[in-house]
C-alpha atoms as a PDB file:
ATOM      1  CA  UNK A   1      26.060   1.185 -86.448  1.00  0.00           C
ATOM      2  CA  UNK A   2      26.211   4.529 -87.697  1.00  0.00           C
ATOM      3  CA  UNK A   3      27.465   7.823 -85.602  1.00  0.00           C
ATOM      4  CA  UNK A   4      24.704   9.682 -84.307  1.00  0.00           C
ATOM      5  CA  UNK A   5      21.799   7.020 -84.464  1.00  0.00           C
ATOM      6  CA  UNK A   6      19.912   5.658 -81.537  1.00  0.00           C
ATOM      7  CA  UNK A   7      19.340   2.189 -81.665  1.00  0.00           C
ATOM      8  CA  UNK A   8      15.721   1.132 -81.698  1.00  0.00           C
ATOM      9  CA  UNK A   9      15.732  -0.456 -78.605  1.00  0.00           C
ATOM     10  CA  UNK A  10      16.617   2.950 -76.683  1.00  0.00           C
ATOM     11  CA  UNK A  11      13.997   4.420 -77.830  1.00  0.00           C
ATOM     12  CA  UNK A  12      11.491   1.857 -76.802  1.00  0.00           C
ATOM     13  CA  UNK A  13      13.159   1.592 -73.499  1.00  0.00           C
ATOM     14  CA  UNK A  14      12.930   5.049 -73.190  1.00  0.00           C
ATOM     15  CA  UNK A  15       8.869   5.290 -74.417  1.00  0.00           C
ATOM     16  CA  UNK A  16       8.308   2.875 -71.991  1.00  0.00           C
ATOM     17  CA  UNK A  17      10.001   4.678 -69.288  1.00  0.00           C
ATOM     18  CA  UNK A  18       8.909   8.401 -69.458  1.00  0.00           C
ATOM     19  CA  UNK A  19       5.370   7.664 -70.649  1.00  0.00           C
ATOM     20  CA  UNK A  20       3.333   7.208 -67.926  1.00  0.00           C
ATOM     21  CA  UNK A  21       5.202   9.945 -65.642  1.00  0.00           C
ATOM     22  CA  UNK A  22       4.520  12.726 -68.501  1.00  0.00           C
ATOM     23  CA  UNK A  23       1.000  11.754 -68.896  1.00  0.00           C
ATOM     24  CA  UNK A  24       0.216  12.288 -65.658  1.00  0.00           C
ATOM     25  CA  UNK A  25       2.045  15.225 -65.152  1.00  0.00           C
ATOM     26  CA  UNK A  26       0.613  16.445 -68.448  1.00  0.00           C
ATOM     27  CA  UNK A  27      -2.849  15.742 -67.516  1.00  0.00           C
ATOM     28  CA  UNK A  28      -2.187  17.513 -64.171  1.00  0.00           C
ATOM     29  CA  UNK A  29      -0.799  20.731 -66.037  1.00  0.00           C
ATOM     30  CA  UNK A  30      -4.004  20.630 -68.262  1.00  0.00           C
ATOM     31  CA  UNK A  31      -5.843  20.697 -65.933  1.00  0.00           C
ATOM     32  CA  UNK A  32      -4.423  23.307 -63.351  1.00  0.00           C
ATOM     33  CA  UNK A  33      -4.689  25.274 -66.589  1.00  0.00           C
ATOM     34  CA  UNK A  34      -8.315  24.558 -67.764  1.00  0.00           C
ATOM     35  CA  UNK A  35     -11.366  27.250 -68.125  1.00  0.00           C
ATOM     36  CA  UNK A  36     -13.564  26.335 -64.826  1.00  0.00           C
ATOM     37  CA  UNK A  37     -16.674  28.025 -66.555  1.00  0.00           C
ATOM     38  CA  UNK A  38     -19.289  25.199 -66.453  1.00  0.00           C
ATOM     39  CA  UNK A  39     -20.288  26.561 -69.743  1.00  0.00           C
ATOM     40  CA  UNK A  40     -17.269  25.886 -71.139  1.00  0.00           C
ATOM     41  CA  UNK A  41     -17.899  22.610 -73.517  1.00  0.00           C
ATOM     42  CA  UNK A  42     -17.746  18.944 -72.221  1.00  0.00           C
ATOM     43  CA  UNK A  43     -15.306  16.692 -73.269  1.00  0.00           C
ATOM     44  CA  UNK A  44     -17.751  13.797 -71.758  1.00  0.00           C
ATOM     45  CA  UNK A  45     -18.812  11.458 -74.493  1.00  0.00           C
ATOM     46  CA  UNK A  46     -21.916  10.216 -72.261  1.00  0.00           C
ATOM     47  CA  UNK A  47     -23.280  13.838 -73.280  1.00  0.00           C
ATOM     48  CA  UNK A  48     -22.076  14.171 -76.586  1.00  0.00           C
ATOM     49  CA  UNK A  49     -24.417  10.225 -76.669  1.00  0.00           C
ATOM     50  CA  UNK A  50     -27.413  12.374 -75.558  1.00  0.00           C
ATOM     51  CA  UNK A  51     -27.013  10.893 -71.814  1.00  0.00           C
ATOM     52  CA  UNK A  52     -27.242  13.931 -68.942  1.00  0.00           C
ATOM     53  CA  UNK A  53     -25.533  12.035 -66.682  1.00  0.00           C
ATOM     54  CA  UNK A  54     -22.442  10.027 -65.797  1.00  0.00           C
ATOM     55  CA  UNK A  55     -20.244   9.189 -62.708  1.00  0.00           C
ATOM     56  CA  UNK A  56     -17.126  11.232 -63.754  1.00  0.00           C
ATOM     57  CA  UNK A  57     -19.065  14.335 -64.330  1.00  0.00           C
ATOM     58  CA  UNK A  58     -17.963  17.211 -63.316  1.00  0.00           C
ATOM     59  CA  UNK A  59     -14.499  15.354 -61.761  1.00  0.00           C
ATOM     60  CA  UNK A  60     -12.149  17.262 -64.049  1.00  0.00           C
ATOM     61  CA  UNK A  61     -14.072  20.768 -62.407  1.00  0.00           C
ATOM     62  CA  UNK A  62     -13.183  19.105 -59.318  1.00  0.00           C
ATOM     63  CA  UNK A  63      -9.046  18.255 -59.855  1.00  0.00           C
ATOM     64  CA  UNK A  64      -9.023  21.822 -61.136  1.00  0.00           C
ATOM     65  CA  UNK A  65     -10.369  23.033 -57.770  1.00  0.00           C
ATOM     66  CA  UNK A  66      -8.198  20.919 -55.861  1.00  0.00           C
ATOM     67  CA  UNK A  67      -5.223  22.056 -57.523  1.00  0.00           C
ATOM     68  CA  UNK A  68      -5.687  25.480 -56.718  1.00  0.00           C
ATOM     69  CA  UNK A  69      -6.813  24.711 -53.330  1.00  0.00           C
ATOM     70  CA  UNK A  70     -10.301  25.109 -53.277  1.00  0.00           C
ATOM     71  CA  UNK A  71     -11.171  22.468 -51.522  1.00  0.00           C
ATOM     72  CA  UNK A  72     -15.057  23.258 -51.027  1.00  0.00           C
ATOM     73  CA  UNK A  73     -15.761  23.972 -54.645  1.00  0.00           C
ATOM     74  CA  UNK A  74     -13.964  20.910 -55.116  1.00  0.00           C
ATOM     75  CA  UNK A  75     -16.110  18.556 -53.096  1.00  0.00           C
ATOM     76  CA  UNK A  76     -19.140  20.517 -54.748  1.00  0.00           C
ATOM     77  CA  UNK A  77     -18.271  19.493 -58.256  1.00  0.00           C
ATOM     78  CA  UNK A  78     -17.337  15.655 -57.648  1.00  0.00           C
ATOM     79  CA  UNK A  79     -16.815  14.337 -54.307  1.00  0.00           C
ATOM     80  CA  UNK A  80     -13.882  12.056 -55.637  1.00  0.00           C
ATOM     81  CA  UNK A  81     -11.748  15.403 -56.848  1.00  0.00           C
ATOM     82  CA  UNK A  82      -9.411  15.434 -53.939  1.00  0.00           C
ATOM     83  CA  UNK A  83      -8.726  11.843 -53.564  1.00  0.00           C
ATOM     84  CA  UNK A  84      -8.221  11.775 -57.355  1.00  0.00           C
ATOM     85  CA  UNK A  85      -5.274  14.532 -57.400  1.00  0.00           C
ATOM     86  CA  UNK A  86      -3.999  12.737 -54.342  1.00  0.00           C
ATOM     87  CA  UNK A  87      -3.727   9.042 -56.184  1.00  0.00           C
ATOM     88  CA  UNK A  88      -3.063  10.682 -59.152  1.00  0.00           C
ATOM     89  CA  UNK A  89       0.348  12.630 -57.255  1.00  0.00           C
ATOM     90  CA  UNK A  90       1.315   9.646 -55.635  1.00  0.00           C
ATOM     91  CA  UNK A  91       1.429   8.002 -58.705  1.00  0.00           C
ATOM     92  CA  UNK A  92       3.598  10.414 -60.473  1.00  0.00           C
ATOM     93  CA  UNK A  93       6.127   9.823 -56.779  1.00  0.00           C
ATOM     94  CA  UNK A  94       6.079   5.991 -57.440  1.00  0.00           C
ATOM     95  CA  UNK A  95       6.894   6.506 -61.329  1.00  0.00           C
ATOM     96  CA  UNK A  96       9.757   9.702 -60.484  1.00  0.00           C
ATOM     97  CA  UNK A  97      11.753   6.582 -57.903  1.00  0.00           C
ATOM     98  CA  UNK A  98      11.347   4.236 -60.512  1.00  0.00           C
ATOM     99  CA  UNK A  99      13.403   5.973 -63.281  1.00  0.00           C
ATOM    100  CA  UNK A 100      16.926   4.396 -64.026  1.00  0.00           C
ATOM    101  CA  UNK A 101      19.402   6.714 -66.340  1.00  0.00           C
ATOM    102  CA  UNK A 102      19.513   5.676 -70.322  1.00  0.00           C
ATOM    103  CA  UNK A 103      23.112   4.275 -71.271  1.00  0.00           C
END
């Protein structure tokens, strides 16, 4: 093995590891961080297909709300927007117990 090289396997041990923890935590950031205008466009690809509505409308408005507190505005914009920061933060504890240091 040459100096300086990390074996494959680290790195796929590693992937595997920090992967779900920074996608959740990068979602969360995204969306703390996200324009609230409703006119702002959808990312939604029910309406990009032409279909007004879906179930998960609106929930991203609603974990933006949450995450700054706003707790009304929240519930306004999808009922599920506090319960899904709260899974979504409890998730992100279960995953941060779980790491083990890289040798």
């Amino acid at each position: 093995m040459q100096p300086n090289t990390i074996p494959s396997n680290k790195i796929k041990q590693y992937w595997q590891q920090y992967f779900e923890i920074t996608f959740w935590a990068t979602v969360l950031l995204l969306l703390y961080f996200m324009n609230a205008d409703t006119t702002s466009p959808s990312l939604c690809l029910f309406k990009f297909a032409g279909i007004q509505h879906c179930p998960g409308c609106g929930l991203g408005h609603a974990i933006n709300e949450a995450l700054h507190c706003k707790f009304a505005a929240s519930f306004k914009h999808h009922p599920l927007g506090i319960v899904a920061v709260i899974i979504i933060l409890d998730r992100i504890k279960q995953l941060s117990f779980k790491l083990k240091p890289l040798e």
